[in-house]
Protein backbone atom coordinates (compact mmCIF):
# COMPACT_ATOMS: atom_id res chain seq x y z
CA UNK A 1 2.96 2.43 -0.83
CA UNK A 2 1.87 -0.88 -2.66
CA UNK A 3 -1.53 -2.29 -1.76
CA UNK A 4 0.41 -5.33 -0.62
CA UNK A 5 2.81 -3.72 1.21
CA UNK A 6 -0.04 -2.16 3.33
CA UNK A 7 -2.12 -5.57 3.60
CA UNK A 8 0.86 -7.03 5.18
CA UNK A 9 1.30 -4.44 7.76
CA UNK A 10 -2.60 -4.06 8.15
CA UNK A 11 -2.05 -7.82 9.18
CA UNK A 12 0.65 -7.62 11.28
CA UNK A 13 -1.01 -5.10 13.59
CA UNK A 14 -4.32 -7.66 13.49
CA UNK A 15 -2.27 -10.20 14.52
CA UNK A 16 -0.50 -7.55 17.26
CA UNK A 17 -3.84 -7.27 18.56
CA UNK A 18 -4.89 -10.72 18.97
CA UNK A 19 -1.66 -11.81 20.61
CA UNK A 20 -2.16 -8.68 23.09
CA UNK A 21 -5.50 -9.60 23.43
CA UNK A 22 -4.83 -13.10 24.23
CA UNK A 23 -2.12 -12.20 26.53
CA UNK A 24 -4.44 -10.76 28.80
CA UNK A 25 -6.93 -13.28 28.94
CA UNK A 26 -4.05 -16.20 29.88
CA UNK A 27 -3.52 -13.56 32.59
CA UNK A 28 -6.58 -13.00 33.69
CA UNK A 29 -7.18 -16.89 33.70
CA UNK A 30 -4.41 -17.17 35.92
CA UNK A 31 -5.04 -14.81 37.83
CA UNK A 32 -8.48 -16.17 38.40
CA UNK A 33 -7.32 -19.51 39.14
CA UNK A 34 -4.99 -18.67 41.68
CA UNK A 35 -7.05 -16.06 43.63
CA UNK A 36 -9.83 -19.22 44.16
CA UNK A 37 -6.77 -20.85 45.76
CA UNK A 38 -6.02 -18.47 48.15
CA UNK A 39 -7.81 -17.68 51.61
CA UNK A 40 -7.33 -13.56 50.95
CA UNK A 41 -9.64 -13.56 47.99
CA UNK A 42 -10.27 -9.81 48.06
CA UNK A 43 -6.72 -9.15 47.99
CA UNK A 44 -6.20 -11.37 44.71
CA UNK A 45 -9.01 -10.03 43.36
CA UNK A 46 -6.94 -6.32 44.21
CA UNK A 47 -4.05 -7.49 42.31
CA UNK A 48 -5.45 -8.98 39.36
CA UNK A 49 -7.40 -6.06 38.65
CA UNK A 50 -3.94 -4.16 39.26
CA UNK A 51 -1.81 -7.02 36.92
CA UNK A 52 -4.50 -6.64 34.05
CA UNK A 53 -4.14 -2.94 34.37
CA UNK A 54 -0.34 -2.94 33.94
CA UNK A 55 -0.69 -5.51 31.42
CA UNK A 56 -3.15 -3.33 29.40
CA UNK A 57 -1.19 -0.51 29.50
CA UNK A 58 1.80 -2.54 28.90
CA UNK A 59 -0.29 -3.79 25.93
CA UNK A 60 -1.12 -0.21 25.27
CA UNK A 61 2.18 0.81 25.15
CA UNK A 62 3.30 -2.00 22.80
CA UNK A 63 1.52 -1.19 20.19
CA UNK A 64 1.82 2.44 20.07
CA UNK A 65 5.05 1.41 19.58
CA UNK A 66 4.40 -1.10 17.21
CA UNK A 67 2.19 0.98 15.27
CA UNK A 68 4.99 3.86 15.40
CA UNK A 69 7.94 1.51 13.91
CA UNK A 70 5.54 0.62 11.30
CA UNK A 71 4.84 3.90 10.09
CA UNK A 72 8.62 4.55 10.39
CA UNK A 73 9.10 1.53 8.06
CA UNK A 74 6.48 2.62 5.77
CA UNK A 75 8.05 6.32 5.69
CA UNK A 76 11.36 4.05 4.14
CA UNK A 77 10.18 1.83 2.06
CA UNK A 78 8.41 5.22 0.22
CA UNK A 79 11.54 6.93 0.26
CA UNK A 80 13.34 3.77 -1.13
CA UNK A 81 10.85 3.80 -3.42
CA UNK A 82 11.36 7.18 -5.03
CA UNK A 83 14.89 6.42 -4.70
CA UNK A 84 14.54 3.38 -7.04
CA UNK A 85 12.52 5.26 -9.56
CA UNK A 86 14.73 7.89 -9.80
CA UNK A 87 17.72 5.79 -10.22
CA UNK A 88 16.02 3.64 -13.00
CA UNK A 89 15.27 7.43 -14.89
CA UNK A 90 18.53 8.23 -14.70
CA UNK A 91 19.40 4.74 -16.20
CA UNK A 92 16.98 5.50 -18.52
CA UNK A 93 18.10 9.27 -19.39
CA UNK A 94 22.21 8.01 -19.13
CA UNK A 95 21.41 5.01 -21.77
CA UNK A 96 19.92 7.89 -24.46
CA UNK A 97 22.43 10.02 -24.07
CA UNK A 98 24.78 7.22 -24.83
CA UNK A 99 22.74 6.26 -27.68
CA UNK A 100 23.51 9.60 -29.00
CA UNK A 101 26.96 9.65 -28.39
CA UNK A 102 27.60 6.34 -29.95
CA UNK A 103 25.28 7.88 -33.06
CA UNK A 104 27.59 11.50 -33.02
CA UNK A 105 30.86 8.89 -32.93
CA UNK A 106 30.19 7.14 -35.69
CA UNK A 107 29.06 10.38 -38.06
CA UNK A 108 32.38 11.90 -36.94
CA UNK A 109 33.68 8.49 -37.98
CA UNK A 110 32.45 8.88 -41.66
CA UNK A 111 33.65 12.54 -41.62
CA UNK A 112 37.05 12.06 -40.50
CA UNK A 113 37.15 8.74 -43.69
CA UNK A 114 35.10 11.40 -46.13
CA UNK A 115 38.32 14.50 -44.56
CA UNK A 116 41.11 11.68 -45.24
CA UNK A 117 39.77 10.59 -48.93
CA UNK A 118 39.63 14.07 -50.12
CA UNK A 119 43.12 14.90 -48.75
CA UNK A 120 44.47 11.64 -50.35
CA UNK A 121 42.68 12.83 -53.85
CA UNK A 122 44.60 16.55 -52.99
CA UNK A 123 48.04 14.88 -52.27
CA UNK A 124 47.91 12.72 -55.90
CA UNK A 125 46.74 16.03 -57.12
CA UNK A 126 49.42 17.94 -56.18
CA UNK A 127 51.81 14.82 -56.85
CA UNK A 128 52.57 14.19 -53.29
CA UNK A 129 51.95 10.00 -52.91
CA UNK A 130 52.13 9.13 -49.26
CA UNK A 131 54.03 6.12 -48.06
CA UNK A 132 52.19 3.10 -47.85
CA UNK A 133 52.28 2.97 -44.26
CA UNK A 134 51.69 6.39 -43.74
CA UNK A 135 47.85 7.41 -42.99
CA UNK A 136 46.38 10.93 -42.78
């Protein structure tokens, strides 16, 4: 994989990270705020430690996933990768072996002129003129 390629998901999982990261303290800020509110403190105080548990793991969770669809996405961009490289060598191989065609063409070319001026020289030879619109 390109250096680039990697930078770019290096960063996206960075910035994964501090969105996750920042997502929890929002939440524990609210959380905060709203349990001074409230007459049954200790019973905020229960549920925002349960909320920032559930959002951690939710976190967690997210990106595991995260990291897993990157991976994924770095497994096909290597396999598009090879794909492309071995496409451009068989471009590569196809456009010689045209080259030599077009070269084996055109020496069968001069053979088949060289094969049609010797059987014209035969035919006066022999005393046998072809038509002027016929051609060997």
């Amino acid at each position: 994989m390109k250096d680039e390629t990697k930078r770019k998901i290096d960063k996206a999982v960075k910035i994964g990270l501090i969105v996750a990261g920042l997502f929890l303290i929002c939440n524990d800020l609210y959380w905060r705020w709203n349990s001074r509110s409230s007459a049954d403190t200790d019973n905020n105080v229960n549920r925002t430690v349960e909320s920032i548990q559930k959002s951690n793991e939710s976190a967690g969770s997210k990106i595991e996933s995260g990291r897993r669809e990157i991976e994924t996405a770095e497994e096909h961009v290597n396999r598009t990768a090879d794909a492309i490289k071995r496409s451009e060598e068989a471009a590569h191989s196809n456009e010689r072996s045209a080259d030599e065609l077009q070269a084996l063409i055109s020496e069968c070319k001069g053979i088949v002129k060289a094969q049609r001026g010797i059987i014209r020289d035969v035919d006066r030879a022999n005393g046998i003129r072809p038509e002027e619109d016929e051609q060997n």
